[in-house]
Protein backbone atom coordinates (compact mmCIF):
# COMPACT_ATOMS: atom_id res chain seq x y z
CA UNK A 1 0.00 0.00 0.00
CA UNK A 2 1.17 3.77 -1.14
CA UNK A 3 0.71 6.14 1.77
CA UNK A 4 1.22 9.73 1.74
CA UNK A 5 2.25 11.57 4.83
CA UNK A 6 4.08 10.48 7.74
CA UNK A 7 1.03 10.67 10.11
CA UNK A 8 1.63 13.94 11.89
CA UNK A 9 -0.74 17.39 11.88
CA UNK A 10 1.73 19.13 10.14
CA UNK A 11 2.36 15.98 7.21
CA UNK A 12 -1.05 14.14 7.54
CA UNK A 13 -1.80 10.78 6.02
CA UNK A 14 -3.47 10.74 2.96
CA UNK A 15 -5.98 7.40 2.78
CA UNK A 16 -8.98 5.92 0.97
CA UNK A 17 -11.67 4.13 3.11
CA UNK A 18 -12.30 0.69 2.29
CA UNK A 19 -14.40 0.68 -0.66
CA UNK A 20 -12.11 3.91 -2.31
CA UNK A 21 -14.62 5.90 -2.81
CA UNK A 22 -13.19 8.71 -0.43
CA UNK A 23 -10.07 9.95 0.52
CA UNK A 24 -9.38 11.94 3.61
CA UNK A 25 -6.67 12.94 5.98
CA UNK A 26 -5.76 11.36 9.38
CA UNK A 27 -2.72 11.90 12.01
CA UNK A 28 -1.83 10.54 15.35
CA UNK A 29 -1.32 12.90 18.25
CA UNK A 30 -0.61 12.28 21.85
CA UNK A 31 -4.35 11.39 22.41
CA UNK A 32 -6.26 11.59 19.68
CA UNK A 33 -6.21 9.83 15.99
CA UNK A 34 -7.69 12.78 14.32
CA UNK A 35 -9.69 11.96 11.15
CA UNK A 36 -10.09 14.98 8.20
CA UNK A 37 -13.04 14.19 6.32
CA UNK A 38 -13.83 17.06 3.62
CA UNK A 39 -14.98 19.80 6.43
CA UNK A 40 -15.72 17.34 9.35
CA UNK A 41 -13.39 16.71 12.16
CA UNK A 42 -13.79 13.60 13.74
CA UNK A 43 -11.25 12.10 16.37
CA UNK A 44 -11.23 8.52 17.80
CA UNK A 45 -9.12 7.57 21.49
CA UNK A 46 -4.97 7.30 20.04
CA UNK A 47 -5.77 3.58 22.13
CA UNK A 48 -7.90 2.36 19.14
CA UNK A 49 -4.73 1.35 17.16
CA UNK A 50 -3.21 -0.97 19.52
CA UNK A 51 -6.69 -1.95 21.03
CA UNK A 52 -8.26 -2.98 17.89
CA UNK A 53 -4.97 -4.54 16.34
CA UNK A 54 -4.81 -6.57 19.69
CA UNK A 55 -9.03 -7.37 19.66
CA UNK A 56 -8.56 -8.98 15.95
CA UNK A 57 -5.54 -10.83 16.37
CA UNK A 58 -7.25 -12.76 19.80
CA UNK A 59 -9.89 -13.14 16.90
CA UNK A 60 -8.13 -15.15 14.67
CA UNK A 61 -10.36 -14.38 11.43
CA UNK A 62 -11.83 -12.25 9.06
CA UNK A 63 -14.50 -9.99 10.97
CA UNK A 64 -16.70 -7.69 9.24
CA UNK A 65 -16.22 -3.85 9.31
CA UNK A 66 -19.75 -2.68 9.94
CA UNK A 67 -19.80 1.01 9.34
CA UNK A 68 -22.56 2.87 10.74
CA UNK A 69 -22.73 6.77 11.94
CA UNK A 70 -23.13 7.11 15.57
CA UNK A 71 -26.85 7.51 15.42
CA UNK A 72 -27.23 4.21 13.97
CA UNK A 73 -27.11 0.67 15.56
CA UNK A 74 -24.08 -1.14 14.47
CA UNK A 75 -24.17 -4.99 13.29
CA UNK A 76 -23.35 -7.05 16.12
CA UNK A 77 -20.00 -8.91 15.48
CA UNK A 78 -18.90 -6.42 13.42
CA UNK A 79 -15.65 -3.57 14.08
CA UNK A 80 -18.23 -0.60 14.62
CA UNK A 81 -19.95 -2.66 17.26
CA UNK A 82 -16.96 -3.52 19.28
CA UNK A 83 -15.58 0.47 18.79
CA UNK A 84 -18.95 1.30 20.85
CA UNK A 85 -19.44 -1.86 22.82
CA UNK A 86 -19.16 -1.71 27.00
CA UNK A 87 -16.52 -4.29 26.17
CA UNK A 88 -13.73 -3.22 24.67
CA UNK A 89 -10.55 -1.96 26.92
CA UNK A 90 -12.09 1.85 27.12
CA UNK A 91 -15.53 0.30 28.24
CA UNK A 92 -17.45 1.92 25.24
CA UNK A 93 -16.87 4.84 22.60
CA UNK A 94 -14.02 5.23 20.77
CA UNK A 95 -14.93 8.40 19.16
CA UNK A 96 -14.47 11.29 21.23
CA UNK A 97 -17.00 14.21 19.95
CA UNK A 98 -20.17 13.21 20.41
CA UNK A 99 -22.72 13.35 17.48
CA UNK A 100 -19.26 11.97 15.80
CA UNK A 101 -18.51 9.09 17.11
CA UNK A 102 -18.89 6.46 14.18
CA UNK A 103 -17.72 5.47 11.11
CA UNK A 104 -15.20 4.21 13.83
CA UNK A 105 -15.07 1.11 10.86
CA UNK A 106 -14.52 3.45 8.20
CA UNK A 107 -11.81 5.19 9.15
CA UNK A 108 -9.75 3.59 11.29
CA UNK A 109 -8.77 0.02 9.87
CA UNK A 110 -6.92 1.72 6.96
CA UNK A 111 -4.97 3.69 9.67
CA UNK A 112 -3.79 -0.20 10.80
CA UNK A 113 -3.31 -0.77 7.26
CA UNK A 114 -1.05 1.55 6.27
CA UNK A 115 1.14 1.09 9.83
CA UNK A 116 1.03 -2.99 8.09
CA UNK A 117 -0.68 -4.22 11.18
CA UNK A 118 -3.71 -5.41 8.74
CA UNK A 119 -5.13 -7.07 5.89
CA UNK A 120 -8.16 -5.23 4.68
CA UNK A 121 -10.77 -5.77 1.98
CA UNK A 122 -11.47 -3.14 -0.57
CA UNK A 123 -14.63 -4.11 -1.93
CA UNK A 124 -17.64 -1.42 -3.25
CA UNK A 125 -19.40 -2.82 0.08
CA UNK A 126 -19.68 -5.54 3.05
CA UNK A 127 -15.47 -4.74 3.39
CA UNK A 128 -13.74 -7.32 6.19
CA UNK A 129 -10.33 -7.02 7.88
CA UNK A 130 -8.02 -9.49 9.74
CA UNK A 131 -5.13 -8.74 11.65
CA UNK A 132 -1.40 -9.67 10.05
């Protein structure tokens, strides 16, 4: 995988969500993984990176991605659920600005799969990912 950037505010990464239909701009900070998205901000726990690289190698498999915005139930079994679930190591939302706090599945596998840490499908829908 080609990745622009080098994951900082000043040098962002440049990535495509799953299906490639969108690129945006992320970086890693001291607490946050802050997500660009056109004009929307959105910023997920720094945590998520180990915790969800950790979460799908106990897995062992393929697990759906399950995107969903915040105000929308997420697929049980799926990467979105466990991002919101009571759970996972942070006992519940990733996301950190409320009314923001999805697309958790969107935007934060390619993150793991440009750091090599992942395999992820790039399908036009249903995408999976499985830790490397």
């Amino acid at each position: 995988m080609d990745v622009q950037g080098s994951g900082t505010a000043a040098d962002p990464w440049v990535l495509t969500t799953p299906p490639g239909s969108s690129q945006y701009q992320v970086y890693r900070d001291e607490t946050a993984l802050v997500c660009q998205v056109g004009s929307t901000k959105l910023s997920y726990d720094v945590r998520c990176i180990d915790d969800l690289h950790a979460m799908l190698k106990a897995y062992g498999d393929w697990m759906p991605l399950g995107n969903a915005d915040e105000q929308k139930p997420a697929a049980p079994g799926t990467v979105e659920a466990w991002a919101r679930s009571e759970d996972n190591p942070l006992g519940g939302w990733y996301g950190l600005r409320k009314g923001y706090r999805g697309r958790f599945a969107n935007y934060v596998p390619p993150v793991l799969e440009a750091l090599g840490l992942v395999e992820l499908e790039h399908n036009p829908r249903n995408n999976r990912v499985r830790a490397l």
